[in-house]
PDB file of N, CA and C in Angstrom:
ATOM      1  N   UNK A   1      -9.178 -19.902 -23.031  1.00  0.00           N
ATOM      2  CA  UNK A   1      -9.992 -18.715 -22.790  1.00  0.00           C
ATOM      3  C   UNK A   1     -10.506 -18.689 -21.342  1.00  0.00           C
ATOM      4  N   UNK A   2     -10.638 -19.846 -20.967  1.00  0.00           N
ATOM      5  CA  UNK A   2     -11.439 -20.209 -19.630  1.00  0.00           C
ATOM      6  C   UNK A   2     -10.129 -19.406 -18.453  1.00  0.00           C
ATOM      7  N   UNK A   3      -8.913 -19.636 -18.203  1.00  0.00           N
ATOM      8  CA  UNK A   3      -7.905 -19.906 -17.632  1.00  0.00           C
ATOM      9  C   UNK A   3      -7.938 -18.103 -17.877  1.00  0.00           C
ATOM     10  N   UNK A   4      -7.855 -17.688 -18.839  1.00  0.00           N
ATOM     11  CA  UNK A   4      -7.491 -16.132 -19.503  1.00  0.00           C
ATOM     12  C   UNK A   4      -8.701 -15.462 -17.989  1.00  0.00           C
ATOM     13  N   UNK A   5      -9.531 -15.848 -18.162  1.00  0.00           N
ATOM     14  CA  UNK A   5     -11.166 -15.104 -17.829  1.00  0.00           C
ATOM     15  C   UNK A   5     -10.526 -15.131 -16.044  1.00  0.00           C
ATOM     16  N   UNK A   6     -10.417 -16.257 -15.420  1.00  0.00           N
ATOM     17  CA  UNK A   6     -10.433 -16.396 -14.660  1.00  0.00           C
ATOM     18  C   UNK A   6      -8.620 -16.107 -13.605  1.00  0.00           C
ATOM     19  N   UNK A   7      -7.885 -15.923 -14.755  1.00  0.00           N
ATOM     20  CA  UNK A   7      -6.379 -14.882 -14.479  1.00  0.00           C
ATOM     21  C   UNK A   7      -7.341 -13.272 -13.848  1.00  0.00           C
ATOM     22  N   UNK A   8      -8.016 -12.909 -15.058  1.00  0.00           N
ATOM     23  CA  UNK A   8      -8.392 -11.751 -14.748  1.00  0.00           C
ATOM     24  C   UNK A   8      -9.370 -11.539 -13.982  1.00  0.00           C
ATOM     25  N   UNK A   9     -10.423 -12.495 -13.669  1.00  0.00           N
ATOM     26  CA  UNK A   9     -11.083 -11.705 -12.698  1.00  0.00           C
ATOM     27  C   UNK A   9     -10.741 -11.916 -11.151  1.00  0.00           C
ATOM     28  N   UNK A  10      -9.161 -13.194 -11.008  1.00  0.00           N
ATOM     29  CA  UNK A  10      -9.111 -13.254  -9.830  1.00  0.00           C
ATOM     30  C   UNK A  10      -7.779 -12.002  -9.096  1.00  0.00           C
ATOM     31  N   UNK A  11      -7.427 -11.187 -10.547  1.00  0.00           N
ATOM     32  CA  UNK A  11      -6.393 -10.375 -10.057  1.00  0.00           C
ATOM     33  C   UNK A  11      -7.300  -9.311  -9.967  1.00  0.00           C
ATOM     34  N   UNK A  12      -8.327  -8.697 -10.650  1.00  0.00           N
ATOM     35  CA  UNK A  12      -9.128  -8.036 -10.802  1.00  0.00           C
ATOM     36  C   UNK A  12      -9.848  -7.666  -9.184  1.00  0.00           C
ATOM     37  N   UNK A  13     -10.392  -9.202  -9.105  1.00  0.00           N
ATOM     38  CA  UNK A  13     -10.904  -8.704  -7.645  1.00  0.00           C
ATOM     39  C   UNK A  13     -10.139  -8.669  -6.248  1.00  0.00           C
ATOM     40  N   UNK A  14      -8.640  -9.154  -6.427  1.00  0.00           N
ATOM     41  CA  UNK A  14      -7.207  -9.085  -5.602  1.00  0.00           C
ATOM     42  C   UNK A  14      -6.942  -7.268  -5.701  1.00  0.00           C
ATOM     43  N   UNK A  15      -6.976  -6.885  -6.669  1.00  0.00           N
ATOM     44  CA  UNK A  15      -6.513  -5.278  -6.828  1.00  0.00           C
ATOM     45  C   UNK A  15      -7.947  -4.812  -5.626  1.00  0.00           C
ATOM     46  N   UNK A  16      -8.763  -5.185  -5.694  1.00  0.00           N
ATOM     47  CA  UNK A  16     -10.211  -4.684  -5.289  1.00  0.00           C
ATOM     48  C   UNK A  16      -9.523  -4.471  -3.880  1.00  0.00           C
ATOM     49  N   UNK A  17      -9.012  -5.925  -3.330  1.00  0.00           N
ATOM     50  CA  UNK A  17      -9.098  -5.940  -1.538  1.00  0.00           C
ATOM     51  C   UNK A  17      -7.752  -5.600  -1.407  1.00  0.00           C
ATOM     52  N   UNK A  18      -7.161  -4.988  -2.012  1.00  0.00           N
ATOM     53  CA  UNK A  18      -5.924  -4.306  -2.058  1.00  0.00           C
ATOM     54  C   UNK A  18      -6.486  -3.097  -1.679  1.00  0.00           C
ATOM     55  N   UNK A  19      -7.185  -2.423  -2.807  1.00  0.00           N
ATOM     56  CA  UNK A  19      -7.363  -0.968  -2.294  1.00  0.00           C
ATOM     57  C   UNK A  19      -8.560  -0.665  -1.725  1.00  0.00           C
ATOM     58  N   UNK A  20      -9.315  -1.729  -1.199  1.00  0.00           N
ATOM     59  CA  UNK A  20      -9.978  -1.302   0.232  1.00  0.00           C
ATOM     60  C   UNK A  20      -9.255  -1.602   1.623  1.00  0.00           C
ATOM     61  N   UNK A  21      -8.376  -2.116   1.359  1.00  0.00           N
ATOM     62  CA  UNK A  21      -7.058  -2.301   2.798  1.00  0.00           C
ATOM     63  C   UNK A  21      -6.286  -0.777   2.397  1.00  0.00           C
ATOM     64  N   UNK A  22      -6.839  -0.388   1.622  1.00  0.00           N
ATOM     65  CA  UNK A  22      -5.941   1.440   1.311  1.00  0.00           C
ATOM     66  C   UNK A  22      -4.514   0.881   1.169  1.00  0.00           C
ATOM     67  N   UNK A  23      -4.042  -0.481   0.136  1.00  0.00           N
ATOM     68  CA  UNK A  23      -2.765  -0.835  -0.179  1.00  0.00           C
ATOM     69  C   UNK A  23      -2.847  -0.104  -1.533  1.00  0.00           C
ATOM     70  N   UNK A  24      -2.297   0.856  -1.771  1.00  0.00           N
ATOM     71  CA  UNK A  24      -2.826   1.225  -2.875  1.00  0.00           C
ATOM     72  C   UNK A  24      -1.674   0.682  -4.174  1.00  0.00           C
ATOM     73  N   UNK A  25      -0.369   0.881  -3.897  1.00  0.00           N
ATOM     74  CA  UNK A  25       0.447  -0.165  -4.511  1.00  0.00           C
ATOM     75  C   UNK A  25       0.667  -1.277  -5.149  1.00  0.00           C
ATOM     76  N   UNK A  26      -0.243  -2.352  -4.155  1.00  0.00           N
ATOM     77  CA  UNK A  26      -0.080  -3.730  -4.595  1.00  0.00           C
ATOM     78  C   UNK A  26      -1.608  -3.319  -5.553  1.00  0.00           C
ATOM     79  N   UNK A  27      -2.188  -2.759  -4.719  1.00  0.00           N
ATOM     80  CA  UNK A  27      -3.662  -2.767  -5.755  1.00  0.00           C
ATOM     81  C   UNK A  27      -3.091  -2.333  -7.499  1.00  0.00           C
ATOM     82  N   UNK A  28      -2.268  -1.356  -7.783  1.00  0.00           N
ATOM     83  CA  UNK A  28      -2.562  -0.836  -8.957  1.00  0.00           C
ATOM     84  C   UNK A  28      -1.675  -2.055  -9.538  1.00  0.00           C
ATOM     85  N   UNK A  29      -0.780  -2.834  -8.865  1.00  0.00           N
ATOM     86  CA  UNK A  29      -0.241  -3.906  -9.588  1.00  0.00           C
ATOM     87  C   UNK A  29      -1.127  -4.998  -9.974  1.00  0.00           C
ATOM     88  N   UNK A  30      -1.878  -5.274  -9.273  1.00  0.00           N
ATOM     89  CA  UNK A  30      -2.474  -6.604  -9.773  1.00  0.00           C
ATOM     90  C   UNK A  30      -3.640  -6.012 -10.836  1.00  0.00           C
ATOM     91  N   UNK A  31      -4.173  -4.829 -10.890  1.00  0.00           N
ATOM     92  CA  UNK A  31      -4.572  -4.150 -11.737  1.00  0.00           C
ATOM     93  C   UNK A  31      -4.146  -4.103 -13.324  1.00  0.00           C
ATOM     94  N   UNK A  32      -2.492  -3.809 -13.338  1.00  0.00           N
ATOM     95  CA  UNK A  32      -1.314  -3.535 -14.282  1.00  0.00           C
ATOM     96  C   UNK A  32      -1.624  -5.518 -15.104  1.00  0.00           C
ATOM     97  N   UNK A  33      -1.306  -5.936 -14.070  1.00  0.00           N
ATOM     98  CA  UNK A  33      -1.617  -7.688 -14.008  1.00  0.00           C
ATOM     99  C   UNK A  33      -2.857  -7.933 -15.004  1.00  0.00           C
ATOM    100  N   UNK A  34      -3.731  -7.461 -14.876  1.00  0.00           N
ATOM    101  CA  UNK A  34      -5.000  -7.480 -16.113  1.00  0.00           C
ATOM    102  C   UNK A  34      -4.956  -6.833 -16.964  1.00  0.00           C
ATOM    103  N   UNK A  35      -4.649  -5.609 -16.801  1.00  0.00           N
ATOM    104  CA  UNK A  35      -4.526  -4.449 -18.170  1.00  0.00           C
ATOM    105  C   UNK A  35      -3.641  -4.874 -19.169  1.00  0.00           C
ATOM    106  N   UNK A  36      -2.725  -5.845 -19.052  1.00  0.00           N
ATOM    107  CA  UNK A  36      -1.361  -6.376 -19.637  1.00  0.00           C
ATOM    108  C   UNK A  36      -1.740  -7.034 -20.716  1.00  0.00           C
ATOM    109  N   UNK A  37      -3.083  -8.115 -20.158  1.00  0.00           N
ATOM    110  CA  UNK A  37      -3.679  -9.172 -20.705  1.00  0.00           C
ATOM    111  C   UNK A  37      -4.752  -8.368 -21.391  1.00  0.00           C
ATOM    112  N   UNK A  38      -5.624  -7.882 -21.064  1.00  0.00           N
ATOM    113  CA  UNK A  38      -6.692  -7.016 -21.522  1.00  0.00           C
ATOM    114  C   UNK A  38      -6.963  -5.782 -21.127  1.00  0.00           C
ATOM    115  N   UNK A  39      -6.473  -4.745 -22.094  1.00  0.00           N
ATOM    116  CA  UNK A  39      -6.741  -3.486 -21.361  1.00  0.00           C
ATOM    117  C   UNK A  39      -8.073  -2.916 -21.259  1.00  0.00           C
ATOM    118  N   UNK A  40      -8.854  -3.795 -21.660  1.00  0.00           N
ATOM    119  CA  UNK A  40     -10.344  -3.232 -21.674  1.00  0.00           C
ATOM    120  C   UNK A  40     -11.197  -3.787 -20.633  1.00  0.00           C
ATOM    121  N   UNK A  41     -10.407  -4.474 -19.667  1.00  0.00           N
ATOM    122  CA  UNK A  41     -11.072  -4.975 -19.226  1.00  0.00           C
ATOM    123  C   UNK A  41     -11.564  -4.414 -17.686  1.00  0.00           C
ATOM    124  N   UNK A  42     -12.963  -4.533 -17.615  1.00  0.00           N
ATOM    125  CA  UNK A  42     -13.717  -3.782 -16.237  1.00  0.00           C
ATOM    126  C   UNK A  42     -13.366  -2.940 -16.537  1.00  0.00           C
ATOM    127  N   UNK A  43     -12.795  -1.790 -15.716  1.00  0.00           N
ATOM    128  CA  UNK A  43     -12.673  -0.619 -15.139  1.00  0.00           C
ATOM    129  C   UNK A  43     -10.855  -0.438 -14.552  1.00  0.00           C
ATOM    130  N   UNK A  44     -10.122  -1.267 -14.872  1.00  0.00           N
ATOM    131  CA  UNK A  44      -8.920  -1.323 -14.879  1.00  0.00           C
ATOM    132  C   UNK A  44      -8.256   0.044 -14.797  1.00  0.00           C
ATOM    133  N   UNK A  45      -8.218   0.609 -16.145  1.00  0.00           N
ATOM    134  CA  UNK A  45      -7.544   1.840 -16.400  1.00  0.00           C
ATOM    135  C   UNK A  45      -8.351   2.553 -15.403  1.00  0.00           C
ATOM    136  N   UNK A  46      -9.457   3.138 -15.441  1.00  0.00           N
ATOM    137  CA  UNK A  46      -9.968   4.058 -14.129  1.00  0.00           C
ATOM    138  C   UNK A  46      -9.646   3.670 -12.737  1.00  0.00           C
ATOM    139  N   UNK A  47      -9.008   2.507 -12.222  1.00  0.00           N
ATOM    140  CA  UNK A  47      -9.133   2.323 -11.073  1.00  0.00           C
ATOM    141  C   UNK A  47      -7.432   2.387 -10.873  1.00  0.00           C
ATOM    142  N   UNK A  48      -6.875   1.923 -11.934  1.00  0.00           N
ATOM    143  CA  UNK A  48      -5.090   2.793 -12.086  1.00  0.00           C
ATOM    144  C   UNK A  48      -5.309   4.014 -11.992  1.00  0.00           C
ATOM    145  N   UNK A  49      -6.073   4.695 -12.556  1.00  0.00           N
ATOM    146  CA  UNK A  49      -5.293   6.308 -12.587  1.00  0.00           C
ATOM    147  C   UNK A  49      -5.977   6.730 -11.261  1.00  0.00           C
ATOM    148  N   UNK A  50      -7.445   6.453 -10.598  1.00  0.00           N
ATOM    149  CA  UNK A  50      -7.790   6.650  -9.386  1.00  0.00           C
ATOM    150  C   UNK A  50      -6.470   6.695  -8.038  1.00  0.00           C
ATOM    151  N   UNK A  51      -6.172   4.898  -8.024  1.00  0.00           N
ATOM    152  CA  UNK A  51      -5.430   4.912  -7.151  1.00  0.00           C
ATOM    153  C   UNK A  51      -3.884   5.665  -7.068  1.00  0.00           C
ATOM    154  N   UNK A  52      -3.333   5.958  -8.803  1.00  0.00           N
ATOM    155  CA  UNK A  52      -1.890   6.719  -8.645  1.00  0.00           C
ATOM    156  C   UNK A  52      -2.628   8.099  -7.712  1.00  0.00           C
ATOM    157  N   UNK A  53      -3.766   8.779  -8.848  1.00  0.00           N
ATOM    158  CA  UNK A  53      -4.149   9.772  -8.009  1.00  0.00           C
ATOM    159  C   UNK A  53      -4.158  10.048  -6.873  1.00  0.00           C
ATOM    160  N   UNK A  54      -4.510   9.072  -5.767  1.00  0.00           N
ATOM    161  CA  UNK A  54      -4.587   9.506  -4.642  1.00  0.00           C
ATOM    162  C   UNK A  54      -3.299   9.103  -3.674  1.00  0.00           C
ATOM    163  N   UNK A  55      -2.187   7.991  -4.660  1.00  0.00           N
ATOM    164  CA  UNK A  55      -0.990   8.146  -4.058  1.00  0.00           C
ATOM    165  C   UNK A  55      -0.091   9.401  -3.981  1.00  0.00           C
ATOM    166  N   UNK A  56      -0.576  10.170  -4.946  1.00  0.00           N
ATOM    167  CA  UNK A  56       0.603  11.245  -5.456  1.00  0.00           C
ATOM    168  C   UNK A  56      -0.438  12.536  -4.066  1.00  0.00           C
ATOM    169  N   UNK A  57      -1.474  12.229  -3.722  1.00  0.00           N
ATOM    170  CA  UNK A  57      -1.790  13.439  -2.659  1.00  0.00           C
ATOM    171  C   UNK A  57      -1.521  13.162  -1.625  1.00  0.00           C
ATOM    172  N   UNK A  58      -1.785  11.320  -1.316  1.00  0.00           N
ATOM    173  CA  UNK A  58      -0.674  11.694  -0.187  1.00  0.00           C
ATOM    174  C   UNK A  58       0.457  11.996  -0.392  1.00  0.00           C
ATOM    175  N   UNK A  59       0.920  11.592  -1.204  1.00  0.00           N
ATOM    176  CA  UNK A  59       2.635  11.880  -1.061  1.00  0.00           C
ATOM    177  C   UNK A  59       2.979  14.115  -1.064  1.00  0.00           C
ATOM    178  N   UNK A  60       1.969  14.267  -1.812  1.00  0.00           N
ATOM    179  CA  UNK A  60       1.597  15.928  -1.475  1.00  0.00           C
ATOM    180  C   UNK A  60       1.716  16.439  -0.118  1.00  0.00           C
ATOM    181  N   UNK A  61       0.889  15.540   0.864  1.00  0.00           N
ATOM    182  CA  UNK A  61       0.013  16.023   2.025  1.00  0.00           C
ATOM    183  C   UNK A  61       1.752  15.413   2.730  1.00  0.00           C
ATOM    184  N   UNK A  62       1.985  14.411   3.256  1.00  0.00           N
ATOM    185  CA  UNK A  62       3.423  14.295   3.428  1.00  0.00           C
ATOM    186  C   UNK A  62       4.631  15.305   3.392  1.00  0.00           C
ATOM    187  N   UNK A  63       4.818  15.646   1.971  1.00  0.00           N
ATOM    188  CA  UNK A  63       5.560  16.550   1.582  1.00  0.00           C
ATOM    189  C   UNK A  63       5.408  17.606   2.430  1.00  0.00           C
ATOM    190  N   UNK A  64       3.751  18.232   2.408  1.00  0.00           N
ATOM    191  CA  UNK A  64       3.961  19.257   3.046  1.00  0.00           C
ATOM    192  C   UNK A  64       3.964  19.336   5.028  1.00  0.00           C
ATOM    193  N   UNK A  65       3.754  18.218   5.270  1.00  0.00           N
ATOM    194  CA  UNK A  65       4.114  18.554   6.883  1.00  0.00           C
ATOM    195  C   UNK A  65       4.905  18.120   7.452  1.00  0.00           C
ATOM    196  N   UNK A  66       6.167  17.811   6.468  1.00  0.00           N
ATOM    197  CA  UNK A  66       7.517  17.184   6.380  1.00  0.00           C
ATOM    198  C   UNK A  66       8.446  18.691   6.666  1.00  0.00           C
ATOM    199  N   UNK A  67       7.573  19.880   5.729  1.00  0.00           N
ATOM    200  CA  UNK A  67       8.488  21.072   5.749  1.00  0.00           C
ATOM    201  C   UNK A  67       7.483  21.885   7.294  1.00  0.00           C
ATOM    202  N   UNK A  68       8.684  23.138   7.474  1.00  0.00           N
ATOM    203  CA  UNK A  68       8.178  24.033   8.447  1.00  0.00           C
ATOM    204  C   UNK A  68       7.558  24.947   7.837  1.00  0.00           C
ATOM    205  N   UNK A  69       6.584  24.911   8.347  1.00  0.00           N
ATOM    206  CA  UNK A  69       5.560  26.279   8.229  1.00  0.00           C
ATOM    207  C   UNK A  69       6.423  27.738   7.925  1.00  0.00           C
ATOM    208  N   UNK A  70       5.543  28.195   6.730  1.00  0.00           N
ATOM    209  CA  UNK A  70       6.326  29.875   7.002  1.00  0.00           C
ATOM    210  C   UNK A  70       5.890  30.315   7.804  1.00  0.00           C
ATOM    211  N   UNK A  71       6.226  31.721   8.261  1.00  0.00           N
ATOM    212  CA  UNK A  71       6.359  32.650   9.453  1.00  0.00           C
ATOM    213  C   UNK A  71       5.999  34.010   8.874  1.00  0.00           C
TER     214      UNK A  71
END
């Protein structure tokens, strides 16, 4: 149990300095990494769907100044 606790809170707080380096990737993995083991655990699921969230706007904001402006 000891080994369990301490899997999760050291991926737990690895996802943390993931997505304050704005890695948002590796963050939701080591995230995925706890939820696997315990999905209840912390704030996991909210901090997955946070970070897809704000991958998919950049990838929005990208998208759009990738294309040319209409006219």
């Amino acid at each position: 149990q000891k080994s369990e606790d301490f899997y999760k809170e050291a991926h737990y707080r690895k996802g943390i300095q993931y997505f304050e380096a704005e890695k948002l990737d590796d963050a939701i993995r080591e995230w995925e990494l706890v939820s696997t083991v315990d999905p209840d655990y912390r704030r996991t699921k909210y901090l997955i769907q946070k970070a897809e969230t704000i991958l998919r706007k950049i990838e929005e904001i990208k998208k759009g100044q990738s294309t040319p402006a209409n006219k």
